[in-house]
C-alpha atoms as a PDB file:
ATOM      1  CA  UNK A   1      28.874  50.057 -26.974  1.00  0.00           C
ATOM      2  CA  UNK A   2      25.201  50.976 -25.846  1.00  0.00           C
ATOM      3  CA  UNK A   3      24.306  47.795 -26.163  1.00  0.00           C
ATOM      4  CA  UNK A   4      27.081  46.339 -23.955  1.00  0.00           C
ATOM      5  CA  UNK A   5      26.474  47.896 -21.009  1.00  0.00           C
ATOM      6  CA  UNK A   6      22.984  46.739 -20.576  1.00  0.00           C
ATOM      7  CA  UNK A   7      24.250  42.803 -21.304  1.00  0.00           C
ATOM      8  CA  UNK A   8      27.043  43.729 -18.660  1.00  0.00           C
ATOM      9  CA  UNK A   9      24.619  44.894 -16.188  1.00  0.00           C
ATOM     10  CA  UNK A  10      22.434  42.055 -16.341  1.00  0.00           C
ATOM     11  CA  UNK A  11      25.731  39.456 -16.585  1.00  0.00           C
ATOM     12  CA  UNK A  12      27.140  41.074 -13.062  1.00  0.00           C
ATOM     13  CA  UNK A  13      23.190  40.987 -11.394  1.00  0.00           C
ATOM     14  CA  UNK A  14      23.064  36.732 -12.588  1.00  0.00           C
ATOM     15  CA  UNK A  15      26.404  36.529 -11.613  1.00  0.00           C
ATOM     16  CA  UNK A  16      26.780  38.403  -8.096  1.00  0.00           C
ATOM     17  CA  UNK A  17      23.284  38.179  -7.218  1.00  0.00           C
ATOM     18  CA  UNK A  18      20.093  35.749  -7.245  1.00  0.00           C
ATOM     19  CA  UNK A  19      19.925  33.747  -4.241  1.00  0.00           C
ATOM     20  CA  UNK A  20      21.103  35.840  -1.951  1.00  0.00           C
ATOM     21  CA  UNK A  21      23.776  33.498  -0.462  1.00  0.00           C
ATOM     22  CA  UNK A  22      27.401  34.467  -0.806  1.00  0.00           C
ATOM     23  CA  UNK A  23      29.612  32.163  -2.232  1.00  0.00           C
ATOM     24  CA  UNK A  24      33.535  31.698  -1.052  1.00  0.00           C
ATOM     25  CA  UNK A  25      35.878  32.817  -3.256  1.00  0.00           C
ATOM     26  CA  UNK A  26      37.787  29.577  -3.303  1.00  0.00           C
ATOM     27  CA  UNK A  27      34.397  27.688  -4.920  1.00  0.00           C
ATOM     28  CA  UNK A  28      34.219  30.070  -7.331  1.00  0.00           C
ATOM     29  CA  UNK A  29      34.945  28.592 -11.303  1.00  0.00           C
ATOM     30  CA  UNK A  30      38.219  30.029 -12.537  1.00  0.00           C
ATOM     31  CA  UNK A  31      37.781  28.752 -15.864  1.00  0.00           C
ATOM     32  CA  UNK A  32      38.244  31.949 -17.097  1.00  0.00           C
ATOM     33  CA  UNK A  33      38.071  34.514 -14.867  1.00  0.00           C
ATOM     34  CA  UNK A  34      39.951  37.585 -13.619  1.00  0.00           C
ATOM     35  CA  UNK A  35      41.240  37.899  -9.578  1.00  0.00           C
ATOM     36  CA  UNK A  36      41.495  41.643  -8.209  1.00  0.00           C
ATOM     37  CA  UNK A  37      43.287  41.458  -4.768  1.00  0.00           C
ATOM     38  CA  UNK A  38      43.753  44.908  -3.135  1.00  0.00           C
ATOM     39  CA  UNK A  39      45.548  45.444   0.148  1.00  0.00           C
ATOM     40  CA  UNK A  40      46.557  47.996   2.570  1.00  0.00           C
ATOM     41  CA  UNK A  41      49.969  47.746   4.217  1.00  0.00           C
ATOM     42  CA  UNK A  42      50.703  50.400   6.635  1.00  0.00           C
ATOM     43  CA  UNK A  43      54.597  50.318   7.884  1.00  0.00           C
ATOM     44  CA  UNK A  44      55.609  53.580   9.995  1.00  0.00           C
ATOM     45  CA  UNK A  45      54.026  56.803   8.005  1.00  0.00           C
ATOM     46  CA  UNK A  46      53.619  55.157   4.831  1.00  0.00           C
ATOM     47  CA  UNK A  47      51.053  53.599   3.139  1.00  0.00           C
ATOM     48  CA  UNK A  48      51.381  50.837   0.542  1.00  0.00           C
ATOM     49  CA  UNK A  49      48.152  50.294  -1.986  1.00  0.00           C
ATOM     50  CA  UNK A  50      49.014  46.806  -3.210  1.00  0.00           C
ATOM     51  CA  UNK A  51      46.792  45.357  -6.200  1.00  0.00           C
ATOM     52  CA  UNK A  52      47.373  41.764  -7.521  1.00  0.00           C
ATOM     53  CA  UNK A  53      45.882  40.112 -10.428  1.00  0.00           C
ATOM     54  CA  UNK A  54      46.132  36.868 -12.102  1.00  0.00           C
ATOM     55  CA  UNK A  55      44.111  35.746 -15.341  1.00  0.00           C
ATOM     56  CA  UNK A  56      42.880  32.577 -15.937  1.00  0.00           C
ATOM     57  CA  UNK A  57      41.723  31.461 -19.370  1.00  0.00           C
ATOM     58  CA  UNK A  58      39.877  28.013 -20.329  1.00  0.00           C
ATOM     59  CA  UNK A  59      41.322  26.836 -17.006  1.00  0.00           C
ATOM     60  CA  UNK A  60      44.686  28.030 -17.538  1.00  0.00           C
ATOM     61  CA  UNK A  61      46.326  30.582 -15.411  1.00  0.00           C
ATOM     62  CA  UNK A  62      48.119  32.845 -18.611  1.00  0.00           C
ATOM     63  CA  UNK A  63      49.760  35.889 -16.353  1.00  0.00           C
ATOM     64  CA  UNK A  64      49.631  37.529 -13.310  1.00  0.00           C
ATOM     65  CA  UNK A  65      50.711  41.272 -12.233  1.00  0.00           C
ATOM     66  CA  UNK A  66      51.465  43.274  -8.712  1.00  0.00           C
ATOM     67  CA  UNK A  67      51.221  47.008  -8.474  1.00  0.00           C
ATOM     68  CA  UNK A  68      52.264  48.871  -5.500  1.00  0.00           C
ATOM     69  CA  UNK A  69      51.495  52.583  -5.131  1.00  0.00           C
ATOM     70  CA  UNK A  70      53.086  54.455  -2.530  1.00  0.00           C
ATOM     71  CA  UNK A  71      51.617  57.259  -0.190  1.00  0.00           C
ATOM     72  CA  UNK A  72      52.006  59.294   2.862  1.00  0.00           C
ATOM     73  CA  UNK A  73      49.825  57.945   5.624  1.00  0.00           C
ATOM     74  CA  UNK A  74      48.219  61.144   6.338  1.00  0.00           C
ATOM     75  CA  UNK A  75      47.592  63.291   3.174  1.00  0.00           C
ATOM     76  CA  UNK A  76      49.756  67.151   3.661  1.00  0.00           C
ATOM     77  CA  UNK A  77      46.457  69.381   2.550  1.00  0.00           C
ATOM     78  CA  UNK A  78      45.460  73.471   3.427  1.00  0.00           C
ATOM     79  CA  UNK A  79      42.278  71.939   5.233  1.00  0.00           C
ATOM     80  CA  UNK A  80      42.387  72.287   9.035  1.00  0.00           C
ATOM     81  CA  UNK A  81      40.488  69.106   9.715  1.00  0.00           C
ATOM     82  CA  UNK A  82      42.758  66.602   7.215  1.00  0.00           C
ATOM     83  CA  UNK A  83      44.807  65.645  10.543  1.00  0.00           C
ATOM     84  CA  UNK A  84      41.966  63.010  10.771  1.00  0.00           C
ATOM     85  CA  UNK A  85      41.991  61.588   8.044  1.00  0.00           C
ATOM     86  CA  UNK A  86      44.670  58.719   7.205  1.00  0.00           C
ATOM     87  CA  UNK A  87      44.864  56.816   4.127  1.00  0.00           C
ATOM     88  CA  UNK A  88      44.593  53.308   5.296  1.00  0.00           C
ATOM     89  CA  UNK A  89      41.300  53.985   7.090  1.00  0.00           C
ATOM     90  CA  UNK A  90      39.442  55.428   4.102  1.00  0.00           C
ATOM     91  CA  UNK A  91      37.054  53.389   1.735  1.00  0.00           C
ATOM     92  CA  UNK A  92      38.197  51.339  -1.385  1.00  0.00           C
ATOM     93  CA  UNK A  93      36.065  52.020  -3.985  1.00  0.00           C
ATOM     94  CA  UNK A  94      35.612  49.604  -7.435  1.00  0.00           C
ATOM     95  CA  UNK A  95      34.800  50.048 -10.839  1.00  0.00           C
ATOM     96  CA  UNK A  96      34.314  46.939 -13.346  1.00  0.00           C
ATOM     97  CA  UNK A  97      34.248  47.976 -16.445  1.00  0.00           C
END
């Protein structure tokens, strides 16, 4: 495991990084590759966390899933200041494991 992570590090840094110059997502090789979609749909005063993915393998696409979780678009909390705070405004955060 210890030594994965390093080889993973260094995989993601040749892969995302380099030249500097972003690259569309519709150039990109899906040879064999994994798509994460996440989206935000807001209707009324709820808030729908929609995450898509499709798997490709040696150019073949093999499945593809949707998960929806639902919220409330502002969270019901004991802290006077959470009236600010909505759920489809705050940051999306990503881990790749």
């Amino acid at each position: 495991m210890k030594k994965t992570i390093p080889f993973l590090v260094l995989t993601l840094m040749v892969s995302c990084g380099g030249s500097g110059e972003e690259q569309p997502l519709e150039n990109l090789d899906k040879k064999s590759a994994r798509e994460v979609t996440l989206t935000t749909v807001t209707k009324g005063d709820t808030v729908y966390h929609i995450t898509k993915q499709t798997i490709w393998v040696n150019g073949e696409k093999i499945t593809s899933q949707t998960d929806t979780l639902t919220t409330t678009l502002a969270p019901k909390t004991w802290a006077t200041d959470s009236t600010s705070v909505k759920l489809n405004e705050i940051p999306i955060y990503v881990t790749v494991q």
